[in-house]
Protein backbone atom coordinates (compact mmCIF):
# COMPACT_ATOMS: atom_id res chain seq x y z
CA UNK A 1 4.60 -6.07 -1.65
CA UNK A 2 8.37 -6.75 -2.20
CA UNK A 3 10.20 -5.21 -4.91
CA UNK A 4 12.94 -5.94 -6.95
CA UNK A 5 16.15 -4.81 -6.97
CA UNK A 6 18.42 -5.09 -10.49
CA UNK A 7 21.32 -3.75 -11.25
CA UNK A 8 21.09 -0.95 -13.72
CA UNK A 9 24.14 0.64 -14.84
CA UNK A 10 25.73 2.52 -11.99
CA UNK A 11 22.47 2.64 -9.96
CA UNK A 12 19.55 0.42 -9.04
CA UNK A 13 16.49 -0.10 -11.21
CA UNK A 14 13.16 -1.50 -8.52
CA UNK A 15 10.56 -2.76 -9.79
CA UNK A 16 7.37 -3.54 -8.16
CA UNK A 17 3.71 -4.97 -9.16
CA UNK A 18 0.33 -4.92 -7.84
CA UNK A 19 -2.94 -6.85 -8.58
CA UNK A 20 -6.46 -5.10 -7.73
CA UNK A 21 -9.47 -6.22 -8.00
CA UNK A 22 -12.89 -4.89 -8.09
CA UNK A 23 -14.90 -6.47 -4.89
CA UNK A 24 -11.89 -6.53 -2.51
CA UNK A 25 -10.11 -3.56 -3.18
CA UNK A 26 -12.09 -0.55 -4.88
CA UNK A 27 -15.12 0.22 -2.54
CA UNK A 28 -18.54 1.01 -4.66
CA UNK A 29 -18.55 4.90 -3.84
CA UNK A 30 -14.88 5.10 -5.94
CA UNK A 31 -14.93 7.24 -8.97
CA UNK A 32 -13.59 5.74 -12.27
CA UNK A 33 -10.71 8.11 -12.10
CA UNK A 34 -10.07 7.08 -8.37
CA UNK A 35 -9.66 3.47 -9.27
CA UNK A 36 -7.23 4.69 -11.52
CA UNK A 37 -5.24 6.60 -9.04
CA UNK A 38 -5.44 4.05 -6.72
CA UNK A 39 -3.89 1.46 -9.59
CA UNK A 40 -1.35 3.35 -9.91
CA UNK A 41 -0.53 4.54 -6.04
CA UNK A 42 -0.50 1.36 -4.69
CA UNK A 43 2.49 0.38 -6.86
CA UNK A 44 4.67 4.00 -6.86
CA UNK A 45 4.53 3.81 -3.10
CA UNK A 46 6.86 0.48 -2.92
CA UNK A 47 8.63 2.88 -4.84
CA UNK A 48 8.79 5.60 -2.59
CA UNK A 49 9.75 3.22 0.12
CA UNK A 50 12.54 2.31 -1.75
CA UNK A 51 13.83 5.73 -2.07
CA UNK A 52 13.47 5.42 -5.66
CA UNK A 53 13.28 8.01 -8.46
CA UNK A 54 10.06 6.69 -10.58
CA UNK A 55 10.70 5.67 -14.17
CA UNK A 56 7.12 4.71 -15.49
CA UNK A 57 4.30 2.25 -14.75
CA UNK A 58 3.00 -0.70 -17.25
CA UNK A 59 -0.84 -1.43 -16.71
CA UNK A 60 -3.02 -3.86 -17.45
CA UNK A 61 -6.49 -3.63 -17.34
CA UNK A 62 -9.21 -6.37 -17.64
CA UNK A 63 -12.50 -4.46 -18.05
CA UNK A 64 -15.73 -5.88 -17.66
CA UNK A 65 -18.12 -5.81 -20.28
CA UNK A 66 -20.70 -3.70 -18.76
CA UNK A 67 -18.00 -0.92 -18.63
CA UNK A 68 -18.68 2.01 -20.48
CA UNK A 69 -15.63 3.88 -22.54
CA UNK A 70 -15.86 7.29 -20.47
CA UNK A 71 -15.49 5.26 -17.44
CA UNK A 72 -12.80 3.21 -18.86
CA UNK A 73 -11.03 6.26 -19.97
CA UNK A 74 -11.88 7.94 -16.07
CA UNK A 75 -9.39 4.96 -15.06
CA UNK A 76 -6.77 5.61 -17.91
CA UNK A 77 -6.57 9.32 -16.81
CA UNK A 78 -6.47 8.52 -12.89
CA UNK A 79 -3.40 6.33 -13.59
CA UNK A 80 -1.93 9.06 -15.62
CA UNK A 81 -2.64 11.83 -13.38
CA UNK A 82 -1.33 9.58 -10.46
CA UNK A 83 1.79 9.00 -12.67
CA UNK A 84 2.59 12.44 -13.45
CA UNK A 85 1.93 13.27 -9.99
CA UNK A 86 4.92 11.37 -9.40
CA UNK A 87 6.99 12.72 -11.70
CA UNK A 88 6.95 9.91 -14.63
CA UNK A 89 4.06 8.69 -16.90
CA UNK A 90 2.33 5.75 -17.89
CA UNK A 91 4.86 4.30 -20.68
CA UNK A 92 2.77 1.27 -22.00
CA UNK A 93 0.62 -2.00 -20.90
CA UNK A 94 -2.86 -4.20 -22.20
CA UNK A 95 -6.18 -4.09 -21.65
CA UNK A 96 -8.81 -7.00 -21.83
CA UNK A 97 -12.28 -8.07 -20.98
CA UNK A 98 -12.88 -10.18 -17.51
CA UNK A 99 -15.86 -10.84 -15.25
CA UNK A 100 -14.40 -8.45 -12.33
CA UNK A 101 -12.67 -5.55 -12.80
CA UNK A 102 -8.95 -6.34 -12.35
CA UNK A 103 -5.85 -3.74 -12.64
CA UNK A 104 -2.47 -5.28 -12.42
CA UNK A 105 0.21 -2.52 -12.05
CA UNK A 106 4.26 -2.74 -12.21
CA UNK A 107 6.42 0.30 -11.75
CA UNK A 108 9.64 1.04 -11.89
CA UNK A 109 12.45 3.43 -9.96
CA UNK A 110 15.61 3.89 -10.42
CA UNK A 111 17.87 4.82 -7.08
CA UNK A 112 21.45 5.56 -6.88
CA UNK A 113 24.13 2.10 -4.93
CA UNK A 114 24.34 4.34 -1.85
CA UNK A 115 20.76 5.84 -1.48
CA UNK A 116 18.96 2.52 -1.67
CA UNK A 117 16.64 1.90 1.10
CA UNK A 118 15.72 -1.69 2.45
CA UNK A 119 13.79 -3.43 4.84
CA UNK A 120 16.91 -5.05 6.65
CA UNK A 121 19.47 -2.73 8.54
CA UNK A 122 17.55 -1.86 11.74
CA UNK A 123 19.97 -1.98 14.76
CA UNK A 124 18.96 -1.37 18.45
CA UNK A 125 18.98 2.40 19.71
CA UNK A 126 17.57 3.30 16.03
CA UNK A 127 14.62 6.00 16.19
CA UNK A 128 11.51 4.43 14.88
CA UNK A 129 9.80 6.87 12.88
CA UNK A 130 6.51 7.61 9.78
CA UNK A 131 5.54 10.13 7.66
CA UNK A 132 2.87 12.14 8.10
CA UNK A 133 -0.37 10.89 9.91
CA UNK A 134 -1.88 7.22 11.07
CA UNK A 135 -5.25 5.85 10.74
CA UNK A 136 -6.77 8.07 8.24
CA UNK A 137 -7.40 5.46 5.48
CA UNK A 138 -8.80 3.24 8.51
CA UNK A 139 -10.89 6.18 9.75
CA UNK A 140 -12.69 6.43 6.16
CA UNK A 141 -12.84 2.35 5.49
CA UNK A 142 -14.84 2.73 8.94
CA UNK A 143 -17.34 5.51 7.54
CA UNK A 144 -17.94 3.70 4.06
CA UNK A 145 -18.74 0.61 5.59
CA UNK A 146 -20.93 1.49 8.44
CA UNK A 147 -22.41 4.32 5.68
CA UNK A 148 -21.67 7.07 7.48
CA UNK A 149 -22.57 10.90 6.17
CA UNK A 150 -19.26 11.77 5.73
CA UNK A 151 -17.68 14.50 3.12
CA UNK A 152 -15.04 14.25 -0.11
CA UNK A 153 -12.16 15.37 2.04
CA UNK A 154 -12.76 12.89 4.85
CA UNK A 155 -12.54 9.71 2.66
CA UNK A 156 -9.49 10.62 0.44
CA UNK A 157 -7.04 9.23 2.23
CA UNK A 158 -9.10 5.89 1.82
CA UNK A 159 -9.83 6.71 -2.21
CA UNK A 160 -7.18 8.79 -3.32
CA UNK A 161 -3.44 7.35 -1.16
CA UNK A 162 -0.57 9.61 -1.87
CA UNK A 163 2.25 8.18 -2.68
CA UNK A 164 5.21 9.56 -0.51
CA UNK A 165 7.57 9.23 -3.43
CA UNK A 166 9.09 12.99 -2.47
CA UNK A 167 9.60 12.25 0.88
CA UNK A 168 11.15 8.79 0.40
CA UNK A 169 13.72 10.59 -1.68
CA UNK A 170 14.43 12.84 0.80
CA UNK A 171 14.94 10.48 3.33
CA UNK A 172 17.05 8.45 0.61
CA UNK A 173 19.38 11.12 -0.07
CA UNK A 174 19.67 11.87 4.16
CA UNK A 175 21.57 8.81 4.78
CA UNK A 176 20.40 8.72 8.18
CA UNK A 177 17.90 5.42 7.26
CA UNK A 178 18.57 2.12 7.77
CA UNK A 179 15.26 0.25 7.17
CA UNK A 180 12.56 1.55 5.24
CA UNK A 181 9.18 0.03 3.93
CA UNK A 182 5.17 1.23 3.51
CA UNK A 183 2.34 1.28 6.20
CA UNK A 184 -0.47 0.37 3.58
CA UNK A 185 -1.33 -2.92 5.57
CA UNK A 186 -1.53 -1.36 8.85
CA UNK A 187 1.20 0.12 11.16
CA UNK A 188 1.29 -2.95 13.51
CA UNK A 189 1.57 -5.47 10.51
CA UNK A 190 4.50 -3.13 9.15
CA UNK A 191 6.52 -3.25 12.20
CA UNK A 192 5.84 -7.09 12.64
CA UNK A 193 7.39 -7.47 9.36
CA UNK A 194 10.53 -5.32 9.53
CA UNK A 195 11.04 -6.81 13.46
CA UNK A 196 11.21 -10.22 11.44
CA UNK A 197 13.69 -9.00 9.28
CA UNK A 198 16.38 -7.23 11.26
CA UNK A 199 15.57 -9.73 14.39
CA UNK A 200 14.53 -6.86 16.43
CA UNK A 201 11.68 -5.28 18.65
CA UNK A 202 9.96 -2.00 18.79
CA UNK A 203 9.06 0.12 21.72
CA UNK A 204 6.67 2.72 20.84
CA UNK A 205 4.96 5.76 22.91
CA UNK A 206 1.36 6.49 23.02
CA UNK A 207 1.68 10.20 23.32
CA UNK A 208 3.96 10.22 20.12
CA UNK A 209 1.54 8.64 17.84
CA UNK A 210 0.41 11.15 15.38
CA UNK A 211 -3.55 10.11 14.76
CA UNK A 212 -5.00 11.46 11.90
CA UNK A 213 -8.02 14.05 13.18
CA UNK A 214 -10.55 11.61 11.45
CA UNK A 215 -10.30 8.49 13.87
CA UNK A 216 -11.40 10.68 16.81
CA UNK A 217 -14.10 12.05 14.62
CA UNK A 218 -15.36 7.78 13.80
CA UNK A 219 -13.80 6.35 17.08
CA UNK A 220 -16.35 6.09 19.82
CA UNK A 221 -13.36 5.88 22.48
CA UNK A 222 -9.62 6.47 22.61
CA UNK A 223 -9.19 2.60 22.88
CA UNK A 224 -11.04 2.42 19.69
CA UNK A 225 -8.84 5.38 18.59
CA UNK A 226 -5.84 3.56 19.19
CA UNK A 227 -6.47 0.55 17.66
CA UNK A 228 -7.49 2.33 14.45
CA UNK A 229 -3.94 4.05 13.99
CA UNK A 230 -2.12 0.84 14.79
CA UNK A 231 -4.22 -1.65 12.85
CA UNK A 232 -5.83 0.27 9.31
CA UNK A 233 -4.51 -0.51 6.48
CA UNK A 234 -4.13 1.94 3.63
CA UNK A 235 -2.48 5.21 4.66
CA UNK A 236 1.03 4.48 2.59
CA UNK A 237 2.95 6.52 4.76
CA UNK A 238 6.70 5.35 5.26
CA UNK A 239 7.69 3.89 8.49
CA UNK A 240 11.95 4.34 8.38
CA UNK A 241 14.71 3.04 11.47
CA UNK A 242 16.94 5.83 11.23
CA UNK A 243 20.17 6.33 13.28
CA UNK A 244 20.21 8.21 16.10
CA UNK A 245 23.93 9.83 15.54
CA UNK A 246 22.43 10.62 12.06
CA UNK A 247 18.98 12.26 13.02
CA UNK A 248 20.28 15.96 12.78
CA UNK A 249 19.63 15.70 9.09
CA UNK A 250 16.15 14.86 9.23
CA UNK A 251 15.20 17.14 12.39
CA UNK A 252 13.91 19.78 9.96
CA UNK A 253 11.73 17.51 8.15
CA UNK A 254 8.51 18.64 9.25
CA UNK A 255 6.52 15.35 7.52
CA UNK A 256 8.55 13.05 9.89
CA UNK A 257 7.43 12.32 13.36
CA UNK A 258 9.52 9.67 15.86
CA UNK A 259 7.17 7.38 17.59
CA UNK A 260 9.43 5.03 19.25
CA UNK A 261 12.62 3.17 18.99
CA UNK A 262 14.16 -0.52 18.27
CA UNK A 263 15.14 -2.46 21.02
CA UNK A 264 17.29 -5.73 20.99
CA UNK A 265 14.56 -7.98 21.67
CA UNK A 266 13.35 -10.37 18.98
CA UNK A 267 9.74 -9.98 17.64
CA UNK A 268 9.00 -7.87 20.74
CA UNK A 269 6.55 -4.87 19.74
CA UNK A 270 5.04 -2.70 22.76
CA UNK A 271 3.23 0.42 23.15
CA UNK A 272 3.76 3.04 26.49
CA UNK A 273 0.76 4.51 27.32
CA UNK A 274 0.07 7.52 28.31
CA UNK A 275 -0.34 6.20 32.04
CA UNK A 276 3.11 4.93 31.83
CA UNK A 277 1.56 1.24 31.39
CA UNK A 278 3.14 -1.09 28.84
CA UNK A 279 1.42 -3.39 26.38
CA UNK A 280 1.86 -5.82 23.82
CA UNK A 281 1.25 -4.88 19.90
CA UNK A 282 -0.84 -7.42 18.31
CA UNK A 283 0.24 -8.63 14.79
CA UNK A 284 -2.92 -8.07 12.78
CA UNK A 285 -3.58 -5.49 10.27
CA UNK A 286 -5.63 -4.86 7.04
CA UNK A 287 -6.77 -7.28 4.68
CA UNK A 288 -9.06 -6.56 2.42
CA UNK A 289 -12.63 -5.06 2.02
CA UNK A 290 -14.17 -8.73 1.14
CA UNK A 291 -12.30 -10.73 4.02
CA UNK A 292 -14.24 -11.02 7.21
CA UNK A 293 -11.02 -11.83 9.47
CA UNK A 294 -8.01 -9.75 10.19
CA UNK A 295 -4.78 -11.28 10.81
């Protein structure tokens, strides 16, 4: 999702919104509260790759009639709780009836002139690098659908996404970043997207990947493995360019891990194996739960 950028005194104020609905986007085994969260996290982590401060989130809900009040209220208090978690609150919105479930969400950051972080500003001989760990989300999508005895802890990066909002300041404030945006449709589908951007490629290595522990515990090879970190959706982790002269800053930054580099070939995205062998990246990632097709 792209977010807005307006001019807001001396700073930025970016603004961002996000439609769910109930069939494609919350799967059945979601809690009330986790639909919430999820409402809520989808839209503070355009934020967060914005390098934005958040200021609030509107919401607006259209409930369907066979809703009962606790559970309504179980989504109220998941966007709250994902809100606060973020350091703001849920400052106003509009709720409704309708046939599906639907939770439109816009938040809103506020981010100094010089800490702003964009998509466009890659160069060649930039690191390529995420936060935390890849696949995760993918990993649990994979247990829920093929129902899979699996426990709380293993599907929350599926139901409950954090948003990276602290890290995404951090990385703001570093000045060491020069492209920035979310992985929640899938790491391969991310770096298509910022390659179109800056007119760039990406060489990435195998070995540097850092696979969440739950894709070898679903994958039934590394291939499999593999495919999982670079094409789930829904692990809203940052992928950042940042400058090599500039990299001291982030060194300590123990949430950050470099996976590859940008090369001055446009649209070109390629993985080093382990074996040294070098293949193409396809440009397909995530959809949604109700769409039979990737890209």
């Amino acid at each position: 999702m792209m977010t807005a950028v307006l001019e807001f005194g001396g700073e930025y104020l970016v603004v961002t919104t996000d439609m769910l609905h109930q069939k494609t986007d919350f799967p059945d085994t979601m809690t009330p509260w986790q639909i919430g969260w999820m409402a809520a996290a989808v839209n503070f982590s355009d934020i967060a790759a914005m390098g934005g401060q958040p200021l609030g989130l509107l919401a607006a809900v259209g409930y369907p009639q066979n809703m009962s009040l606790e559970d309504a209220g179980e989504i109220a208090r998941g966007m709250r709780d994902c809100a606060e978690f973020c350091g703001t609150s849920v400052i106003g919105g509009d709720v409704d009836s309708h046939e599906e479930l639907t939770v439109t969400g816009t938040a809103m950051g506020r981010v100094s002139k010089e800490e702003l972080l964009t998509r466009k500003g890659a160069k060649p001989g930039d690191l390529l690098c995420v936060t935390a760990t890849l696949g995760g989300a993918g990993a649990a999508l994979e247990a829920y659908l093929k129902n899979m005895n699996v426990d709380d802890d293993f599907m929350k990066p599926l139901l409950e996404p954090v948003p990276r909002i602290a890290e995404g300041r951090k990385l703001a404030k570093s000045g060491a970043v020069t492209s920035a945006m979310d992985t929640s449709d899938g790491l391969a589908l991310s770096l298509y997207d910022l390659a179109s951007v800056n007119k760039v490629g990406f060489v990435l290595k195998e070995e540097s990947l850092p696979i969440d522990k739950r894709v070898f515990e679903i994958a039934t090879s590394k291939k499999e493995a593999l495919e999982m970190a670079l094409y789930s959706g829904g692990d809203f982790e940052l992928l950042v360019t940042v400058s090599k002269d500039k990299f001291k800053a982030l060194q300590a930054e123990s949430y950050l891990t470099v996976v590859g580099e940008v090369v001055d070939i446009d649209g070109a995205i390629s993985l080093i194996g382990k074996d040294g062998a070098n293949f193409a990246i396809d440009r397909k990632g995530y959809l949604h739960m109700g769409t039979s097709d990737q890209i």
